[in-house]
PDB file of N, CA and C in Angstrom:
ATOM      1  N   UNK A   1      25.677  18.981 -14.102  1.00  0.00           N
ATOM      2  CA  UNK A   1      25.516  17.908 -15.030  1.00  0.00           C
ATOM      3  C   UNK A   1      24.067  17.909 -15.490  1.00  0.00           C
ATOM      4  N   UNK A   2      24.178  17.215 -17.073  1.00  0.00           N
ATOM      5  CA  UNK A   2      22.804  17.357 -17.039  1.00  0.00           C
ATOM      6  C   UNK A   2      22.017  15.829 -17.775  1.00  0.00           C
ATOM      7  N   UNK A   3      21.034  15.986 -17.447  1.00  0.00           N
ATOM      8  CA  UNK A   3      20.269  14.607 -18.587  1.00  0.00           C
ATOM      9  C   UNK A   3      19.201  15.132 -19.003  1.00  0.00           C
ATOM     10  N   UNK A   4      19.264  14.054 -20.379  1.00  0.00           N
ATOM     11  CA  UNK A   4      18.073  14.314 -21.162  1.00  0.00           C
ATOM     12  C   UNK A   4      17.110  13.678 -21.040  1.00  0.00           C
ATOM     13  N   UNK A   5      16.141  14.257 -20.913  1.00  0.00           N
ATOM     14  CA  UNK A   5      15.057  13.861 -20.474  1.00  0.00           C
ATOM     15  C   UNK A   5      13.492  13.813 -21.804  1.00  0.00           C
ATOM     16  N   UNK A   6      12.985  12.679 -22.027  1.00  0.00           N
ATOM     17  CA  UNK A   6      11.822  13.069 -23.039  1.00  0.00           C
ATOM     18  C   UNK A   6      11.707  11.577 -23.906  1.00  0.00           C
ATOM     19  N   UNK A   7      11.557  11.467 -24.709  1.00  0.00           N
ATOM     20  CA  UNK A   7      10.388  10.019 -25.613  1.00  0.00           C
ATOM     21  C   UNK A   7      11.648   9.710 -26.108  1.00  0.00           C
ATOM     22  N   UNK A   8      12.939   9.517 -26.040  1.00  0.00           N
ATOM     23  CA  UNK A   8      14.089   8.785 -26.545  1.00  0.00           C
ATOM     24  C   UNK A   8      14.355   9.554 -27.536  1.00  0.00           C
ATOM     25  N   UNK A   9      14.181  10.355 -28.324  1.00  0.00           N
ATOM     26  CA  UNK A   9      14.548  10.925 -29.712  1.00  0.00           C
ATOM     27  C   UNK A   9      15.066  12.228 -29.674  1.00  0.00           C
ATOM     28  N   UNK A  10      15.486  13.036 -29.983  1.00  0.00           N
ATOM     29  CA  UNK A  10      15.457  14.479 -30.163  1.00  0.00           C
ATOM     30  C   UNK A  10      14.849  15.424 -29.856  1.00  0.00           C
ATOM     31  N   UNK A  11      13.640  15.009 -30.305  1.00  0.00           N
ATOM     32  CA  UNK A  11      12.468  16.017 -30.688  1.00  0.00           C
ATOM     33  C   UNK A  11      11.836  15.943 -29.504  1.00  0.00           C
ATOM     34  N   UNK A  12      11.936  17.041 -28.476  1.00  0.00           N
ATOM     35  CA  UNK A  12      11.130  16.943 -28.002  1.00  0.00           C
ATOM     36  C   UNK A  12      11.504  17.058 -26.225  1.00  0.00           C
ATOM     37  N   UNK A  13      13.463  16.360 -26.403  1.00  0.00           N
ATOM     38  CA  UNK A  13      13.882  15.961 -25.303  1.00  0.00           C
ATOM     39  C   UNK A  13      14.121  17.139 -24.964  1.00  0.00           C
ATOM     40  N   UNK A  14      14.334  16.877 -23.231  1.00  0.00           N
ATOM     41  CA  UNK A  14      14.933  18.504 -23.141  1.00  0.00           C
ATOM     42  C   UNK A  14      15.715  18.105 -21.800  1.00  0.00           C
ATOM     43  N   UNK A  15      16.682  18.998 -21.779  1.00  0.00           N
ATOM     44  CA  UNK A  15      17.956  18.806 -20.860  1.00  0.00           C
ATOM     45  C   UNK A  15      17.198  19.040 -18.983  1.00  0.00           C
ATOM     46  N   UNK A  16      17.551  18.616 -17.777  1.00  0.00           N
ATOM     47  CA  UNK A  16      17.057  18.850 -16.873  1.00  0.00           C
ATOM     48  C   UNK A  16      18.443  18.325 -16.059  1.00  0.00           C
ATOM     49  N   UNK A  17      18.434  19.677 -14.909  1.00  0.00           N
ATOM     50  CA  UNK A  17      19.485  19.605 -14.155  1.00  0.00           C
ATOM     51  C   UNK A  17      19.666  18.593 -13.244  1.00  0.00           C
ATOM     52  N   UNK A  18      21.203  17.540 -12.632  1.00  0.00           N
ATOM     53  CA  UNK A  18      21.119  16.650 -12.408  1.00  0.00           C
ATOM     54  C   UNK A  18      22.402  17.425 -11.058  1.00  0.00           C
ATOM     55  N   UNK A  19      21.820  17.456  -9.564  1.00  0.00           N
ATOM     56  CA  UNK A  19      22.692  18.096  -8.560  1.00  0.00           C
ATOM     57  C   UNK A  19      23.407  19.803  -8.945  1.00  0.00           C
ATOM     58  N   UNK A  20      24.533  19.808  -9.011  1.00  0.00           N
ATOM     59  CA  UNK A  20      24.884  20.902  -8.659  1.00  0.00           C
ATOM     60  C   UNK A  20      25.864  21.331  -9.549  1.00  0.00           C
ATOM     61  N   UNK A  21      25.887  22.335 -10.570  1.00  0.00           N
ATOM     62  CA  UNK A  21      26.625  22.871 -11.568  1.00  0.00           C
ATOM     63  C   UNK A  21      28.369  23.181 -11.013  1.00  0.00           C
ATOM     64  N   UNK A  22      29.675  22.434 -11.912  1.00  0.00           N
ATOM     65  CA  UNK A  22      30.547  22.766 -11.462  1.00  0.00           C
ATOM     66  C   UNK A  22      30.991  24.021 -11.865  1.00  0.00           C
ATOM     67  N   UNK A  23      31.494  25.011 -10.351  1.00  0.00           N
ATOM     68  CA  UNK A  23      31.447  25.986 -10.429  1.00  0.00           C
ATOM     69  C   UNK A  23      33.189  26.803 -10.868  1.00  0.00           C
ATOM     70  N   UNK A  24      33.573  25.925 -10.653  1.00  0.00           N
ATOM     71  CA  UNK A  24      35.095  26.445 -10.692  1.00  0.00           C
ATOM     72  C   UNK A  24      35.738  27.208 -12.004  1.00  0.00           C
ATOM     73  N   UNK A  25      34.853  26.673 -13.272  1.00  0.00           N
ATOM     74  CA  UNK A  25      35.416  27.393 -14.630  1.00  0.00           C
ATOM     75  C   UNK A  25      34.633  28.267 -14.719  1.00  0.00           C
ATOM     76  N   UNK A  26      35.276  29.683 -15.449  1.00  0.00           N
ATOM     77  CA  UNK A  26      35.047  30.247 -15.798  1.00  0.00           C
ATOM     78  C   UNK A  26      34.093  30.555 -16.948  1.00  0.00           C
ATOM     79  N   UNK A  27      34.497  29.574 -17.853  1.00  0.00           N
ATOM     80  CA  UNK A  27      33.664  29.555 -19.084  1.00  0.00           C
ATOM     81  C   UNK A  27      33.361  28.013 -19.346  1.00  0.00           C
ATOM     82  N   UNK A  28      32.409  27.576 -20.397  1.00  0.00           N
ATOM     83  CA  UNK A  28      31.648  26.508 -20.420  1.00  0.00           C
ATOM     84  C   UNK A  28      32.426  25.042 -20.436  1.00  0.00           C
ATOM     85  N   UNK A  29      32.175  24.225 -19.614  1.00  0.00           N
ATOM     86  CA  UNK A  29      32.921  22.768 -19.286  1.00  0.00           C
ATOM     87  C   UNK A  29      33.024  22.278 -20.847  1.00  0.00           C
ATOM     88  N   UNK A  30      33.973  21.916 -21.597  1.00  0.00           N
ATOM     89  CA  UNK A  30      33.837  20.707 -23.029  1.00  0.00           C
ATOM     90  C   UNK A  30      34.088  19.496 -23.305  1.00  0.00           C
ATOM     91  N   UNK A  31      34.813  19.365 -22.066  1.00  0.00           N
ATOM     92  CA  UNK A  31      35.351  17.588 -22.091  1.00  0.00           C
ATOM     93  C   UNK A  31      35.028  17.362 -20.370  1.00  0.00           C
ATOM     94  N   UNK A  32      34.849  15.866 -20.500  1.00  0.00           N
ATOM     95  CA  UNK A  32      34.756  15.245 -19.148  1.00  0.00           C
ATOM     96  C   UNK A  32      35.140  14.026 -19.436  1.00  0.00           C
ATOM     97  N   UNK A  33      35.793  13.585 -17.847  1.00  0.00           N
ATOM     98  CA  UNK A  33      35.992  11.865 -18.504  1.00  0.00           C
ATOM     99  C   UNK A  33      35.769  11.628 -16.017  1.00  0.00           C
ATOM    100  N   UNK A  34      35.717   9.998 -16.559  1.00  0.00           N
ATOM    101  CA  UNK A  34      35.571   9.927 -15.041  1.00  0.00           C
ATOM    102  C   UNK A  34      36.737   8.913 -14.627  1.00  0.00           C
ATOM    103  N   UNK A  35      37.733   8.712 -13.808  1.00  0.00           N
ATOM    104  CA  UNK A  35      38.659   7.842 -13.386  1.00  0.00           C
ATOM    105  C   UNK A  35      38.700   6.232 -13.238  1.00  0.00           C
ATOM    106  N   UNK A  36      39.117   5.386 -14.042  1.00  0.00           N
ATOM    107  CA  UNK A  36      38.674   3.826 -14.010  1.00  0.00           C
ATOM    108  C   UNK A  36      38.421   3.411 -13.283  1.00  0.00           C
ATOM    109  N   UNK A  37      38.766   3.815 -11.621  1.00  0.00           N
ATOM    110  CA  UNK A  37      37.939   3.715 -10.359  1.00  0.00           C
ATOM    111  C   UNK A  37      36.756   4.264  -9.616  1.00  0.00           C
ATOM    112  N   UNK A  38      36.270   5.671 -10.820  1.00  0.00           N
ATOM    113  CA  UNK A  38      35.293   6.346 -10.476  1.00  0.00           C
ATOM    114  C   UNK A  38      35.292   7.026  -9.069  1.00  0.00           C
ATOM    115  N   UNK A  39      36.813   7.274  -8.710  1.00  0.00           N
ATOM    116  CA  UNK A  39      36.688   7.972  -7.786  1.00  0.00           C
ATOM    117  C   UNK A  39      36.817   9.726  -7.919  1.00  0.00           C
ATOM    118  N   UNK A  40      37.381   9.696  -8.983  1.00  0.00           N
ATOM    119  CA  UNK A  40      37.507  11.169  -9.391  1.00  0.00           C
ATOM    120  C   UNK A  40      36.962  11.750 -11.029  1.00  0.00           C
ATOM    121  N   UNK A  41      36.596  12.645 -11.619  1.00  0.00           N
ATOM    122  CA  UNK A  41      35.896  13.198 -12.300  1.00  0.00           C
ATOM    123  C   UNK A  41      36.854  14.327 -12.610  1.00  0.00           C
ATOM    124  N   UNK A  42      37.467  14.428 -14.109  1.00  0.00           N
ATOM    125  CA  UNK A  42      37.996  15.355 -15.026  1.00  0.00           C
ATOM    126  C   UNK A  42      37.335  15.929 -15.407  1.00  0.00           C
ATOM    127  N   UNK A  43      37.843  17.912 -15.948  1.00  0.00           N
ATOM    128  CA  UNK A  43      36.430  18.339 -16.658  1.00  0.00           C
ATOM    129  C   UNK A  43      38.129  19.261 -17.286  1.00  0.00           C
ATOM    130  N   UNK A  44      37.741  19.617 -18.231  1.00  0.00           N
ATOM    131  CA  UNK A  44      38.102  20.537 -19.227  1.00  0.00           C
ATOM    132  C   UNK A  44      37.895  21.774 -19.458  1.00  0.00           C
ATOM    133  N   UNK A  45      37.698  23.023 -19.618  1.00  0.00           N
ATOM    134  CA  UNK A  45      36.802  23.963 -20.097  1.00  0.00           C
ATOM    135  C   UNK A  45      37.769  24.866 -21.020  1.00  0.00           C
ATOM    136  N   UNK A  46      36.658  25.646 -21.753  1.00  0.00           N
ATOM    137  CA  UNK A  46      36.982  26.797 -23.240  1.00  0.00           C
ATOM    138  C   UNK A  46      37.512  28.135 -21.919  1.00  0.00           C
ATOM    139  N   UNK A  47      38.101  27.996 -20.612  1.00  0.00           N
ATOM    140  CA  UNK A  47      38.904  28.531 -20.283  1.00  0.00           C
ATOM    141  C   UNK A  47      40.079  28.382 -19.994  1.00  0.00           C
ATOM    142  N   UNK A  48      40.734  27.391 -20.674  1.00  0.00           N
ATOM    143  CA  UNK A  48      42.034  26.647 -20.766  1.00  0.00           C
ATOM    144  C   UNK A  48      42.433  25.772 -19.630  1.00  0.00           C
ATOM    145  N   UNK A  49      41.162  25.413 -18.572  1.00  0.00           N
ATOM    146  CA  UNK A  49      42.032  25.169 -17.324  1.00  0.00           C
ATOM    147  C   UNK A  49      41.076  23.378 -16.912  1.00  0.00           C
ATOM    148  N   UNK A  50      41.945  22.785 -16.582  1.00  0.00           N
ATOM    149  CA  UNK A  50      41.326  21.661 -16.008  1.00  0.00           C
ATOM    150  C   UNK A  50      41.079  20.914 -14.448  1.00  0.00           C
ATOM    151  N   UNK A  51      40.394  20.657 -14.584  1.00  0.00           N
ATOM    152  CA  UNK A  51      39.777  20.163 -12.952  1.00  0.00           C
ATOM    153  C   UNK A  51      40.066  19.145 -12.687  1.00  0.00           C
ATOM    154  N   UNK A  52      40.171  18.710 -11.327  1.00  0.00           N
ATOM    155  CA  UNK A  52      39.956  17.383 -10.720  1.00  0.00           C
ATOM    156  C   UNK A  52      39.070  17.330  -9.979  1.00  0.00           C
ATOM    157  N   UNK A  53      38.078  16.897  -9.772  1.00  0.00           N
ATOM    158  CA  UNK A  53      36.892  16.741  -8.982  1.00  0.00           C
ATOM    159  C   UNK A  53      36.734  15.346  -7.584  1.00  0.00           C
ATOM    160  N   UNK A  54      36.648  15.257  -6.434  1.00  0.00           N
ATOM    161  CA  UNK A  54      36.573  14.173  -6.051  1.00  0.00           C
ATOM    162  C   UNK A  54      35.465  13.738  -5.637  1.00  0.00           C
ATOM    163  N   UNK A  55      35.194  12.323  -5.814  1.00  0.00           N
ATOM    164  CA  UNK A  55      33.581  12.094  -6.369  1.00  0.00           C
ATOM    165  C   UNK A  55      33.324  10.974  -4.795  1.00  0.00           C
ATOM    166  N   UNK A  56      34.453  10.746  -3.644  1.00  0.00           N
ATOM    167  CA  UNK A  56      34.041  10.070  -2.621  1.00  0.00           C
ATOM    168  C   UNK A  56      33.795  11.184  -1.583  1.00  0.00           C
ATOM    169  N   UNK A  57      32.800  11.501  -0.915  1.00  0.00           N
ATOM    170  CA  UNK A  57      32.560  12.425   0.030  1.00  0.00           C
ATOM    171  C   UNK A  57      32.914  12.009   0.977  1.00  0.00           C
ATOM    172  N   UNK A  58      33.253  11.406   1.731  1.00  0.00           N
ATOM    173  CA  UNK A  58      33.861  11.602   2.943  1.00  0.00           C
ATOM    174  C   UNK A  58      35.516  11.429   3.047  1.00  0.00           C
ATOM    175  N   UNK A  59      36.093  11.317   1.953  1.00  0.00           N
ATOM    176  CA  UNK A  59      37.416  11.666   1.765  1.00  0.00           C
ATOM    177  C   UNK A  59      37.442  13.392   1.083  1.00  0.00           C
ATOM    178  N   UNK A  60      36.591  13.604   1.227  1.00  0.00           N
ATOM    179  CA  UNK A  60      35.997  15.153   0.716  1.00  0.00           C
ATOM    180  C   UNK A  60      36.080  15.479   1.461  1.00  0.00           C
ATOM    181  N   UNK A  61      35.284  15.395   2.569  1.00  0.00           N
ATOM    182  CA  UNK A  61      35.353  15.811   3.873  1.00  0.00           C
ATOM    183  C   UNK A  61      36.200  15.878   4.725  1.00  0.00           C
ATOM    184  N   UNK A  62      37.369  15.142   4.703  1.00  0.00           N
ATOM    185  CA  UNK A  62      38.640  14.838   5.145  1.00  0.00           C
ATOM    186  C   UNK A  62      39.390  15.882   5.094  1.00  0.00           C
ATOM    187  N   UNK A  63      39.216  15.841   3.661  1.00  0.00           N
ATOM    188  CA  UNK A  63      40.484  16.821   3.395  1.00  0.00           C
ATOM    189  C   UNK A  63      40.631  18.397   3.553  1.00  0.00           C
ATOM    190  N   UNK A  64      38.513  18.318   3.321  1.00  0.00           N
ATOM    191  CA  UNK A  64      38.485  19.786   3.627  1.00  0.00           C
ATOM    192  C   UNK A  64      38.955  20.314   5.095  1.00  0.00           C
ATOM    193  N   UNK A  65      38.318  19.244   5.636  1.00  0.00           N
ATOM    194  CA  UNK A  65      38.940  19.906   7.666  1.00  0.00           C
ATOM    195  C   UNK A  65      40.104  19.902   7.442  1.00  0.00           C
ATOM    196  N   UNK A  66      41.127  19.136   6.885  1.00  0.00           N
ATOM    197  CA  UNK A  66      42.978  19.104   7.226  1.00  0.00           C
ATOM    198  C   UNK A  66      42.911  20.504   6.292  1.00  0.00           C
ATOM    199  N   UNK A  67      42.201  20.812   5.343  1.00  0.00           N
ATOM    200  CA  UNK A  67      43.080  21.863   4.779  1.00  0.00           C
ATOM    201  C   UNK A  67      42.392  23.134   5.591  1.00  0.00           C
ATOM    202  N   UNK A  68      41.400  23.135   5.962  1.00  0.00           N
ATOM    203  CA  UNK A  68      41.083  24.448   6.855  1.00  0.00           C
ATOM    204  C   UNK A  68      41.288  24.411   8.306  1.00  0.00           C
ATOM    205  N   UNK A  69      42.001  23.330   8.804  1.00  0.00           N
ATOM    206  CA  UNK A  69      42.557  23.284  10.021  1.00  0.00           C
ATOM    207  C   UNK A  69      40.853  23.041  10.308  1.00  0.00           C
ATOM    208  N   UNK A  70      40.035  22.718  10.207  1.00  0.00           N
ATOM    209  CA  UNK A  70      38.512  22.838  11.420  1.00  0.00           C
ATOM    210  C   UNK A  70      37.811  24.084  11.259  1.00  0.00           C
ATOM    211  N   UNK A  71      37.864  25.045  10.571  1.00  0.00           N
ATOM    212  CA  UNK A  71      37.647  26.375  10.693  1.00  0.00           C
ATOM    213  C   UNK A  71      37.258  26.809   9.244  1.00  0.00           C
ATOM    214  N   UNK A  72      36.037  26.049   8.404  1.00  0.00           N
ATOM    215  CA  UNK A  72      35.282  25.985   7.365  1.00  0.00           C
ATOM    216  C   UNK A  72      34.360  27.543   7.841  1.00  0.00           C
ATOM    217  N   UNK A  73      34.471  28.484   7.625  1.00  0.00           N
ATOM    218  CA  UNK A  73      33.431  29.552   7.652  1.00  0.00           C
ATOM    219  C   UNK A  73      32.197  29.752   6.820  1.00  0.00           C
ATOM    220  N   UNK A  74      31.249  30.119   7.203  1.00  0.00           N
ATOM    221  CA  UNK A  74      30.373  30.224   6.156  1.00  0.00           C
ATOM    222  C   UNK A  74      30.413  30.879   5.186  1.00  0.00           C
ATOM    223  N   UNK A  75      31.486  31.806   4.658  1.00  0.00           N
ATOM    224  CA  UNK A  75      31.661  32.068   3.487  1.00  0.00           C
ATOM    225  C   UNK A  75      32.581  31.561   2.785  1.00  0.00           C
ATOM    226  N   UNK A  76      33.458  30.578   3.332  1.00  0.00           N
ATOM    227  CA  UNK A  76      33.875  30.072   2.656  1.00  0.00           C
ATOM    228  C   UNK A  76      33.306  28.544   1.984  1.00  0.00           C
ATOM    229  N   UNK A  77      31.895  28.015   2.740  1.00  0.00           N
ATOM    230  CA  UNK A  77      30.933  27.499   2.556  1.00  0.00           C
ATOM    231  C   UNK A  77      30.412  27.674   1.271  1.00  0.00           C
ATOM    232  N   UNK A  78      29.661  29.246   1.258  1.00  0.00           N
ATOM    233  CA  UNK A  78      29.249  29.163   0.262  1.00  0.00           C
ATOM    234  C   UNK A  78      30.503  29.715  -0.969  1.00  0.00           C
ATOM    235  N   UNK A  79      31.363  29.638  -0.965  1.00  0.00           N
ATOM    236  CA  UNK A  79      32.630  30.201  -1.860  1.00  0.00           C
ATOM    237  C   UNK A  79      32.946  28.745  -2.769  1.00  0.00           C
ATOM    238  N   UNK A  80      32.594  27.653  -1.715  1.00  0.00           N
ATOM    239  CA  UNK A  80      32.732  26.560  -2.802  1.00  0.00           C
ATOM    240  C   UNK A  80      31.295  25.160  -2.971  1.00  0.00           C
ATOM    241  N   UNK A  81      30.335  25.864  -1.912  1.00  0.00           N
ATOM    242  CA  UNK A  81      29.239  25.008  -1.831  1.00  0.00           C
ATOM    243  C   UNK A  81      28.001  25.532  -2.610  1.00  0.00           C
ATOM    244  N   UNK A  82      28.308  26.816  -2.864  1.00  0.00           N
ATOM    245  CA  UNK A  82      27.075  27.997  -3.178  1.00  0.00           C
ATOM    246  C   UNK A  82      25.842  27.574  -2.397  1.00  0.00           C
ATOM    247  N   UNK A  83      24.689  27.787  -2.865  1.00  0.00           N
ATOM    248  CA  UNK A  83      22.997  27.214  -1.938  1.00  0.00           C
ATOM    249  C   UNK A  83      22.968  25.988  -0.922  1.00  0.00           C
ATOM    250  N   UNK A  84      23.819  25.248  -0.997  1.00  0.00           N
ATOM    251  CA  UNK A  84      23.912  24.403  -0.588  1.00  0.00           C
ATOM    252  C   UNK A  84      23.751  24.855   1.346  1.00  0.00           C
ATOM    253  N   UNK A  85      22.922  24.625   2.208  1.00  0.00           N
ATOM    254  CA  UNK A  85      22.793  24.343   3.458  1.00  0.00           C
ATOM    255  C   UNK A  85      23.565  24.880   4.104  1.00  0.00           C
ATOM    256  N   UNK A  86      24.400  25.889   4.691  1.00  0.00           N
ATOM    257  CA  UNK A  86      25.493  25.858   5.870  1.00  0.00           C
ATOM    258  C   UNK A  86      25.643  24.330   6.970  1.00  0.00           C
ATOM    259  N   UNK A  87      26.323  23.702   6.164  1.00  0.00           N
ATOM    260  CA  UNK A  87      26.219  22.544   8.112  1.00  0.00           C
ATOM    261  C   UNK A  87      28.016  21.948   7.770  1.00  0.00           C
ATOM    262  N   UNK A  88      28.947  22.488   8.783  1.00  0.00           N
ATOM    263  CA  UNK A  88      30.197  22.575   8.559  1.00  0.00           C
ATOM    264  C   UNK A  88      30.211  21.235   9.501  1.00  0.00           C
ATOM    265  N   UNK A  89      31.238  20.826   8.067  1.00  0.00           N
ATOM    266  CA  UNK A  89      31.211  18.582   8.173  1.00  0.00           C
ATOM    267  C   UNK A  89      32.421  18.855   9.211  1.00  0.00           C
ATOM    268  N   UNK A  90      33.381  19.519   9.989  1.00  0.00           N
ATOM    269  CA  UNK A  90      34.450  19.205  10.618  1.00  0.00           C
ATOM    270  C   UNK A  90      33.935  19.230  12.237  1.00  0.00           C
ATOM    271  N   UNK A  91      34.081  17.901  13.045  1.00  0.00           N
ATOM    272  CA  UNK A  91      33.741  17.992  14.361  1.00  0.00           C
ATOM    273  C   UNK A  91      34.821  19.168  15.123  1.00  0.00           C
TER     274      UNK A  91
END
């Protein structure tokens, strides 16, 4: 995601990265919208395919241990975390 950053106008502003680029499309995100509860985050992309994003982390976290049984590897870490730290959230 990104914001603009600079004297309110155009001229001048310039985009600056805001966390962590979604990585899942292939080609460039064009639509986004966010869920009337703001728990989840739509994205679109010019690769025909659409996302669901979930925007509460520790129901993030949840789901990732039930779906890897406990057994988050570090490549599969970075397969969906990229730079992000190795520190595997499943006790």
């Amino acid at each position: 995601m990104t914001r603009i950053s600079g004297s309110g106008t155009s001229r001048g502003a310039r985009p600056t990265l805001l966390g962590n680029p979604l990585r899942e499309h292939s080609k460039p995100v064009s639509a986004v919208a966010f869920s009337a509860d703001g728990r989840f985050l739509a994205t679109g992309s010019e690769d025909g395919t659409a996302r669901l994003w979930e925007l509460n982390p520790d129901r993030a976290i949840r789901r990732i241990c039930a779906v890897t049984k406990h057994t988050l590897t570090e490549k599969e870490w970075r397969q969906y975390l990229g730079d992000i730290a190795y520190q595997p959230p499943c006790p």
